[in-house]
C-alpha atoms as a PDB file:
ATOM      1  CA  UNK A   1     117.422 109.615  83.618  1.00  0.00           C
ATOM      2  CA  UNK A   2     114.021 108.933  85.654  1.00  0.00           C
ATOM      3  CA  UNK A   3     111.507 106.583  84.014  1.00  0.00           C
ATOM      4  CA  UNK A   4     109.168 108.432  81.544  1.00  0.00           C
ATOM      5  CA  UNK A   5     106.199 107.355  83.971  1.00  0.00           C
ATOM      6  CA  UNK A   6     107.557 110.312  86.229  1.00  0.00           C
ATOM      7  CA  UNK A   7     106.137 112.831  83.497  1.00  0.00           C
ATOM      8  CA  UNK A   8     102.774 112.297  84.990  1.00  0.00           C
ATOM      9  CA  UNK A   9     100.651 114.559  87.324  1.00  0.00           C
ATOM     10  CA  UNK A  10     102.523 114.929  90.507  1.00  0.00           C
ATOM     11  CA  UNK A  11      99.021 113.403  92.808  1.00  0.00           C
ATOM     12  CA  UNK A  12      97.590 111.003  89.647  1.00  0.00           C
ATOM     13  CA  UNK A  13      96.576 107.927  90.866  1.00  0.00           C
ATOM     14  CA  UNK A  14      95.368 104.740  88.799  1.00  0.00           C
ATOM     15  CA  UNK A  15      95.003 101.212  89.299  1.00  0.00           C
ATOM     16  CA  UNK A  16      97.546  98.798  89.823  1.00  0.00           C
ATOM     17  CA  UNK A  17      97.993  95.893  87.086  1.00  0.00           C
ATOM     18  CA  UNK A  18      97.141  92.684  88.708  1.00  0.00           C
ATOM     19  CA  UNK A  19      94.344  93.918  90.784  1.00  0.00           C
ATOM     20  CA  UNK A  20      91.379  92.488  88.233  1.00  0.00           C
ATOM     21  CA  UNK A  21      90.589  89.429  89.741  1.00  0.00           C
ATOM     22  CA  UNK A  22      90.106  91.072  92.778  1.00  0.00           C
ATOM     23  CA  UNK A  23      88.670  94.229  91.838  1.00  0.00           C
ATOM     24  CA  UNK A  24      86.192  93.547  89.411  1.00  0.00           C
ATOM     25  CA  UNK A  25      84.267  91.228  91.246  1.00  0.00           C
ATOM     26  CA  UNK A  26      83.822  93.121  94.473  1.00  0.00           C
ATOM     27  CA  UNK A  27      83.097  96.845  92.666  1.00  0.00           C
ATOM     28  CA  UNK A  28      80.422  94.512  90.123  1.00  0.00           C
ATOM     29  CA  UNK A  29      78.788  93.047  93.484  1.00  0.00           C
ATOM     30  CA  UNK A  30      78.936  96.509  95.454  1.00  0.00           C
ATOM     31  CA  UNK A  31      77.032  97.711  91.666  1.00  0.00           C
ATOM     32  CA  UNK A  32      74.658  95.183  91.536  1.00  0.00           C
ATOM     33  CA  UNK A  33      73.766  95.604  95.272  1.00  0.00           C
ATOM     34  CA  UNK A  34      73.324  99.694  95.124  1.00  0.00           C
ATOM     35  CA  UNK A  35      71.046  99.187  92.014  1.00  0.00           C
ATOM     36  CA  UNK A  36      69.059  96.885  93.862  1.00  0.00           C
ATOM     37  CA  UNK A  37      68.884  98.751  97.376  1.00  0.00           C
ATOM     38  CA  UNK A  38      66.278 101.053  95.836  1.00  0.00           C
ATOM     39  CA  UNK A  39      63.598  98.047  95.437  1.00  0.00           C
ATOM     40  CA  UNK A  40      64.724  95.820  98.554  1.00  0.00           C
ATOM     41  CA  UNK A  41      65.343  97.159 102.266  1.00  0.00           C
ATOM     42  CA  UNK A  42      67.465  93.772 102.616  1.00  0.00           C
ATOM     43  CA  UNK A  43      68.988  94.845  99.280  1.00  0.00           C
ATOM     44  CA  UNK A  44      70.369  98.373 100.592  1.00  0.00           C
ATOM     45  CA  UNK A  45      71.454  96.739 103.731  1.00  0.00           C
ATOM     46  CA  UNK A  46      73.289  94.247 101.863  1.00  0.00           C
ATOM     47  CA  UNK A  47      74.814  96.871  99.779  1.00  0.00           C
ATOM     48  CA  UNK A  48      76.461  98.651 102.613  1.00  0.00           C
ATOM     49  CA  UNK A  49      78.984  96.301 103.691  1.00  0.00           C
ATOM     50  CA  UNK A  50      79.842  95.528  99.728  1.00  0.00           C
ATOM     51  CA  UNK A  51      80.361  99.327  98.795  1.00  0.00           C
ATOM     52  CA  UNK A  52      82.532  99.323 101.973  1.00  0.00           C
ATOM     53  CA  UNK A  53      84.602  96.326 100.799  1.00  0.00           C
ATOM     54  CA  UNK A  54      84.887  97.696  97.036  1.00  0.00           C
ATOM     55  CA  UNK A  55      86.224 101.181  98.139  1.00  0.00           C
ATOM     56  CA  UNK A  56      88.901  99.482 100.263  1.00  0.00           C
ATOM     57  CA  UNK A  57      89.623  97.331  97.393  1.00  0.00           C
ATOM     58  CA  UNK A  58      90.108 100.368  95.504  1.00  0.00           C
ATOM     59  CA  UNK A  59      92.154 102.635  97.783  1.00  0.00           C
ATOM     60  CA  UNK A  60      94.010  99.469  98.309  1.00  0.00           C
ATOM     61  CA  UNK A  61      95.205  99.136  94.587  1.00  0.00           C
ATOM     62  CA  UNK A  62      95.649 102.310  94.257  1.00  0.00           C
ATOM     63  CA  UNK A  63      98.934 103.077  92.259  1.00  0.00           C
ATOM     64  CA  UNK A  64     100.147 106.619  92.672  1.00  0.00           C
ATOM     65  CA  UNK A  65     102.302 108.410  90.393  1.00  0.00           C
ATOM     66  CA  UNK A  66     105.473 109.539  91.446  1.00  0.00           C
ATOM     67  CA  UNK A  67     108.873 111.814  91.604  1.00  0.00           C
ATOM     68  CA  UNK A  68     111.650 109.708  91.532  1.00  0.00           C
ATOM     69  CA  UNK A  69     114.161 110.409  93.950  1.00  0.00           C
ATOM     70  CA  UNK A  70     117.919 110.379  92.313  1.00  0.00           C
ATOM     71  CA  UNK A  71     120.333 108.222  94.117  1.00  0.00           C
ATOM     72  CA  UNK A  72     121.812 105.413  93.810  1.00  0.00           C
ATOM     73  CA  UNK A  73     119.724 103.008  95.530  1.00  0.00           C
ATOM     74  CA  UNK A  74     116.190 103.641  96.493  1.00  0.00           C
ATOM     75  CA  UNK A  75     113.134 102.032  98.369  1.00  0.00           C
ATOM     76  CA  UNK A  76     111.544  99.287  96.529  1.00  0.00           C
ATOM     77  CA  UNK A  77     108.283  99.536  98.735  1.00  0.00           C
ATOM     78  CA  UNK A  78     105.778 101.701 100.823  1.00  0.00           C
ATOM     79  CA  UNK A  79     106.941 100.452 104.074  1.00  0.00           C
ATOM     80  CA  UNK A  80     108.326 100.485 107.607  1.00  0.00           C
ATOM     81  CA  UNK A  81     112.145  99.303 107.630  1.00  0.00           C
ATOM     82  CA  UNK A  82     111.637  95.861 110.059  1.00  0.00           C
ATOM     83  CA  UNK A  83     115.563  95.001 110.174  1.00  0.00           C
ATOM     84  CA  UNK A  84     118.817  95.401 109.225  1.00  0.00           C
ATOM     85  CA  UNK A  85     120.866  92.877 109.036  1.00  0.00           C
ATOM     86  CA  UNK A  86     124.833  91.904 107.980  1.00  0.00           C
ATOM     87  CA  UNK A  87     124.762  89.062 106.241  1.00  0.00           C
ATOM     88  CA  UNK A  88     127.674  86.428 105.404  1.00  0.00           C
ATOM     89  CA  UNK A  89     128.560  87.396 102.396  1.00  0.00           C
ATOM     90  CA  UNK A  90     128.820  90.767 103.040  1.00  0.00           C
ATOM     91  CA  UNK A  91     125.460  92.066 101.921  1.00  0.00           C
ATOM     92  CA  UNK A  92     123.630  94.254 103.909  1.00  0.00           C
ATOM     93  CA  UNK A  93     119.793  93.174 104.292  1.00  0.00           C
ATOM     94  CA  UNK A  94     117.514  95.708 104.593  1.00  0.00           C
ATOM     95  CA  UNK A  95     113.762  94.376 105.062  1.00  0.00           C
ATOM     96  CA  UNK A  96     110.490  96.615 104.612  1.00  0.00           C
ATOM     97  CA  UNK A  97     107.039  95.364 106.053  1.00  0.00           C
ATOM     98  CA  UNK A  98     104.507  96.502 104.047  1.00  0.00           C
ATOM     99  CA  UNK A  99     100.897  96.894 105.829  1.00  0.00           C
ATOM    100  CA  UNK A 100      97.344  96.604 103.829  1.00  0.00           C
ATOM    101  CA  UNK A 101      97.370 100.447 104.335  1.00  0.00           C
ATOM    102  CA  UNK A 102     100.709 100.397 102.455  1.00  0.00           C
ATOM    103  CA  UNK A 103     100.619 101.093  97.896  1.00  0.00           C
ATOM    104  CA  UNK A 104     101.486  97.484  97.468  1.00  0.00           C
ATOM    105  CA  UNK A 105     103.530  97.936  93.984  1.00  0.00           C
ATOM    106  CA  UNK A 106     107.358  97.577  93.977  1.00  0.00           C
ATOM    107  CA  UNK A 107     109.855  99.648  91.831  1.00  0.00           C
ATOM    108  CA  UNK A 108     112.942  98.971  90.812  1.00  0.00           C
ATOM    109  CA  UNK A 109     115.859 100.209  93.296  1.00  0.00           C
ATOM    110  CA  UNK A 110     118.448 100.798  90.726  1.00  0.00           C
ATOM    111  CA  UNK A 111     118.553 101.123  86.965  1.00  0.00           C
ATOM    112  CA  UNK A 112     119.912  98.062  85.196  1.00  0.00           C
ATOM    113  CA  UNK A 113     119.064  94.547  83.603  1.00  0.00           C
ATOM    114  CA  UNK A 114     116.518  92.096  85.302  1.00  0.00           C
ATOM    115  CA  UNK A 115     119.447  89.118  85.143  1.00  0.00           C
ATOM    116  CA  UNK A 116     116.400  86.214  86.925  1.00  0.00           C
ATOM    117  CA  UNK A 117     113.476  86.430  88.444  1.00  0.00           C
ATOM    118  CA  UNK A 118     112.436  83.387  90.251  1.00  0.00           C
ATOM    119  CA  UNK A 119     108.824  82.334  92.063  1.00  0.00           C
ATOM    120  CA  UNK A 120     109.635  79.895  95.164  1.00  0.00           C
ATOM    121  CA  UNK A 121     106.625  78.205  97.092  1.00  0.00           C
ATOM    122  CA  UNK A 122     106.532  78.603 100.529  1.00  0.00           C
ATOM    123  CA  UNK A 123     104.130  79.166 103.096  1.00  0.00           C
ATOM    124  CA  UNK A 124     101.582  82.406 104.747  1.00  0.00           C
ATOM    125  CA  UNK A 125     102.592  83.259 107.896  1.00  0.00           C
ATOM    126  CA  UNK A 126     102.469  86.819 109.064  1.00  0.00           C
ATOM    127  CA  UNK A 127     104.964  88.772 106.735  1.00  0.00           C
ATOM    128  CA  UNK A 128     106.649  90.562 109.744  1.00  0.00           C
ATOM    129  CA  UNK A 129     107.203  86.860 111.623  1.00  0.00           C
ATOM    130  CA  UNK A 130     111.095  85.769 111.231  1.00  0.00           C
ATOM    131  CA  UNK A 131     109.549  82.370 109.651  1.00  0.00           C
ATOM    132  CA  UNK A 132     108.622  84.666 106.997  1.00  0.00           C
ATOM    133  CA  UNK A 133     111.632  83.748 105.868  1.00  0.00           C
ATOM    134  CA  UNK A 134     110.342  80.464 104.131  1.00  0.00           C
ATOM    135  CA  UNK A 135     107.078  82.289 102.659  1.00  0.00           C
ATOM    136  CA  UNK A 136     105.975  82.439  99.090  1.00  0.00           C
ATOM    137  CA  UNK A 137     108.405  84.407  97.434  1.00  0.00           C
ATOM    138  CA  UNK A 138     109.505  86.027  93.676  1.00  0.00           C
ATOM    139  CA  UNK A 139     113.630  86.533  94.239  1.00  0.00           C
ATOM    140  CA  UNK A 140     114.819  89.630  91.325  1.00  0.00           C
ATOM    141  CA  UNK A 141     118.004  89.830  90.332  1.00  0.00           C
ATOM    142  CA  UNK A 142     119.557  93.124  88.676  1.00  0.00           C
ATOM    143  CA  UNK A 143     123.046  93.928  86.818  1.00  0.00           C
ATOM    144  CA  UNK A 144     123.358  97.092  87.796  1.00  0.00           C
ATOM    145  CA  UNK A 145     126.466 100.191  88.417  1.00  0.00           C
ATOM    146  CA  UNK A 146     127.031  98.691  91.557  1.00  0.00           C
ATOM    147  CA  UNK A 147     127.018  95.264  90.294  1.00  0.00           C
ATOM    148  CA  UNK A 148     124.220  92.277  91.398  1.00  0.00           C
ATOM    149  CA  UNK A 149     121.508  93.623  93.374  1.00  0.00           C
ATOM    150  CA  UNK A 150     119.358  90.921  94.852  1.00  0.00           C
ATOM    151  CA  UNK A 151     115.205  92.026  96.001  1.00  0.00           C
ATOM    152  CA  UNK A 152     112.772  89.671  96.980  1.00  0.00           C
ATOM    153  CA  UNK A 153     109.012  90.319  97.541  1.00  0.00           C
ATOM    154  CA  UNK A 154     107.685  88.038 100.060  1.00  0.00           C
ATOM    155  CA  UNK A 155     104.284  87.038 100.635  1.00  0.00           C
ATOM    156  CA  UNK A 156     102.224  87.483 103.775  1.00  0.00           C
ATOM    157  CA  UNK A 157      99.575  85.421 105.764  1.00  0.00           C
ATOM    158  CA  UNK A 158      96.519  87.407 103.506  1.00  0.00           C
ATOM    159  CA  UNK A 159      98.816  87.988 100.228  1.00  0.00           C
ATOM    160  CA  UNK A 160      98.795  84.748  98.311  1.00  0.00           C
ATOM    161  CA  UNK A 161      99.483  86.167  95.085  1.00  0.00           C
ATOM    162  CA  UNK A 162     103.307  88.229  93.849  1.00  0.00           C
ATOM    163  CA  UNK A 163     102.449  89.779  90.259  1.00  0.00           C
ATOM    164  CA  UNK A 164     105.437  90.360  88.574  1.00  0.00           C
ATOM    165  CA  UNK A 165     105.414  92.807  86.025  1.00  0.00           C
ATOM    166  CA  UNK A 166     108.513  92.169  83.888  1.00  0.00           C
ATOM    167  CA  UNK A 167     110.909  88.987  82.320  1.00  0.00           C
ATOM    168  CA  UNK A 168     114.192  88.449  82.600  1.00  0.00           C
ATOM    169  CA  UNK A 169     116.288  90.562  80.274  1.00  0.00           C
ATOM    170  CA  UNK A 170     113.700  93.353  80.680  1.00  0.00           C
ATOM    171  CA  UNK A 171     115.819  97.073  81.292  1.00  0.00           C
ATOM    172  CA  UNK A 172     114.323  98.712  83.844  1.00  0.00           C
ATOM    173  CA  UNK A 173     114.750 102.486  84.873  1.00  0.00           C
ATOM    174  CA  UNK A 174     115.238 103.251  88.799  1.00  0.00           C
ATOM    175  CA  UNK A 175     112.678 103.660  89.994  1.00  0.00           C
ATOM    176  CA  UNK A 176     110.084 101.485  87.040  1.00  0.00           C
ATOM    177  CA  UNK A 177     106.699  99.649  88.269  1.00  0.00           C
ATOM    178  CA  UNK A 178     108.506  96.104  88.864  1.00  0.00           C
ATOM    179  CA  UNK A 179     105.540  93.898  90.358  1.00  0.00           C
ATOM    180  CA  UNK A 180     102.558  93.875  93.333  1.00  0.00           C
ATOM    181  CA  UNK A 181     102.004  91.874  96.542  1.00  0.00           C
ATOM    182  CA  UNK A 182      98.706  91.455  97.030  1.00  0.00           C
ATOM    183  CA  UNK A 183      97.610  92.919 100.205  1.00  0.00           C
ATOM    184  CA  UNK A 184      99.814  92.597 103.520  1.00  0.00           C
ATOM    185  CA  UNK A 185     103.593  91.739 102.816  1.00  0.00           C
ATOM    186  CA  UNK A 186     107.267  92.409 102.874  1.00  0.00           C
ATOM    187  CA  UNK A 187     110.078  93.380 100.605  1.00  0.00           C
ATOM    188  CA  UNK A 188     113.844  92.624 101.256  1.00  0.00           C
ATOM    189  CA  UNK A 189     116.663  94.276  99.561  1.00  0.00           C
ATOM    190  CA  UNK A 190     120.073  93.424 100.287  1.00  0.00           C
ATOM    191  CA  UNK A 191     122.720  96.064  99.702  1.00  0.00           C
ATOM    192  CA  UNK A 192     126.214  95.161  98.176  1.00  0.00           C
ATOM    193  CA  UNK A 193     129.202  95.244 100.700  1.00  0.00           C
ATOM    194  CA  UNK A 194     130.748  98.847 101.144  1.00  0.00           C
ATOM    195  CA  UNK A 195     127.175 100.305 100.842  1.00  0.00           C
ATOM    196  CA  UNK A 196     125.982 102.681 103.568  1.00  0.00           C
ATOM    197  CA  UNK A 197     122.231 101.813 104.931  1.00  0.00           C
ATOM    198  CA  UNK A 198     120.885 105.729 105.145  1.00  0.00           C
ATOM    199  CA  UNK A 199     117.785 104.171 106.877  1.00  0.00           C
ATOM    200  CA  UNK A 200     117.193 103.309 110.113  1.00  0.00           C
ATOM    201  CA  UNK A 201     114.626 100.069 111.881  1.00  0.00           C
ATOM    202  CA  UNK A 202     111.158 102.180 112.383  1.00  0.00           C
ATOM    203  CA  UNK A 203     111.629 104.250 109.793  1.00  0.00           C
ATOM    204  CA  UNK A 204     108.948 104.978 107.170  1.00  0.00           C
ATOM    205  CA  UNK A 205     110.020 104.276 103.335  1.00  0.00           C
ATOM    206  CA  UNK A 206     107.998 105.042  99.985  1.00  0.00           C
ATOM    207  CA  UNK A 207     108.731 103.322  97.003  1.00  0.00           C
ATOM    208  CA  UNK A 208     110.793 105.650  94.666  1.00  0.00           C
ATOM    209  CA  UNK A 209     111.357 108.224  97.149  1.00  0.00           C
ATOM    210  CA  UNK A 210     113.276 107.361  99.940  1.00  0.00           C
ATOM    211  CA  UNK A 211     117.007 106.786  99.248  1.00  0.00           C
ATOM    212  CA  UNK A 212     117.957 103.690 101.225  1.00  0.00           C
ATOM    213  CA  UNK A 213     121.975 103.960 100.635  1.00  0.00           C
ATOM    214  CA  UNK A 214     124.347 106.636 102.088  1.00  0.00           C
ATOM    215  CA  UNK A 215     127.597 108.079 100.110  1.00  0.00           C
END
């Protein structure tokens, strides 16, 4: 059964958790700058580029409600599929860039157990750069139906901060706010042998929405 956050106003949109140390300080400057714009030319012109950053900020962290699409495995991220690759063991890799235009929260792609979640250092290089590889990175791990699903939110060269939102041993719903990348970034999912990629490189993805396996 979908997550209970699906209730919600199809076309609600709030703020994503996490986004406070950004957000507050740029919409309190772009406040302080508008009050003082009507006393101060230099004020007002000062204010421009600040109300400018704090609306980006906020479309930015924007966190939109949504329909949950059934299925067994579904996008993780707002995205563009970059690759898909076989990999040794089987797995199928399926990596989605994510763009500072791009909702930058991650849901879960299958309902389960959160079995580890892990933060490895790394460096910033442009998320859709193959030495991405060796970025800052949170790795997830979920018991799931279809057994261990492995998804791992990667940081870019301006996101320097992964929020998760949940523990290990948290239940999650398909679906279920997991975490948020902080402006540009990518998310990998790898796909357990047998599984179908539906999906194809170029093709858009939103989180919750677009089913990423094929029966």
């Amino acid at each position: 059964m979908p997550h209970s956050q699906t209730s919600a106003p199809r076309g609600r949109v709030r703020l994503a958790r996490g986004a406070s140390p950004w957000l507050l300080p740029t919409v309190a400057t772009a406040a302080i700058g508008l009050a003082r714009a009507r006393r101060s030319k230099r004020a007002a012109v000062l204010a421009v580029p600040a109300t400018a950053l704090a609306a980006g900020m906020l479309w930015f962290f924007r966190d939109p409600e949504r329909e949950i699409t059934r299925g067994r495995v579904i996008s993780p991220a707002d995205g563009v599929v970059q690759s898909i690759m076989p990999w040794k063991d089987g797995r199928t890799r399926v990596a989605i860039f994510m763009s500072p235009l791009n909702v930058h929260v991650n849901r879960a792609p299958l309902a389960g157990t959160v079995t580890s979640v892990e933060h490895i250092p790394g460096g910033f290089v442009p998320a859709f750069n193959k030495e991405s590889e060796n970025n800052e990175r949170v790795v997830w791990h979920f018991d799931t139906e279809l057994g261990d699903i492995e998804m791992v939110q990667i940081a870019g060269a301006v996101a320097r901060r992964i929020v998760p939102y949940l523990p290990q041993g948290t239940k999650v719903e398909q679906g279920e706010r997991i975490g948020l990348i902080r402006f540009g970034s990518r998310v990998d999912i790898y796909l357990p042998e047998g599984v179908d990629v539906a999906v194809e490189v170029g093709q858009t993805t939103t989180a919750g929405v677009t089913r990423i396996d094929r029966d």
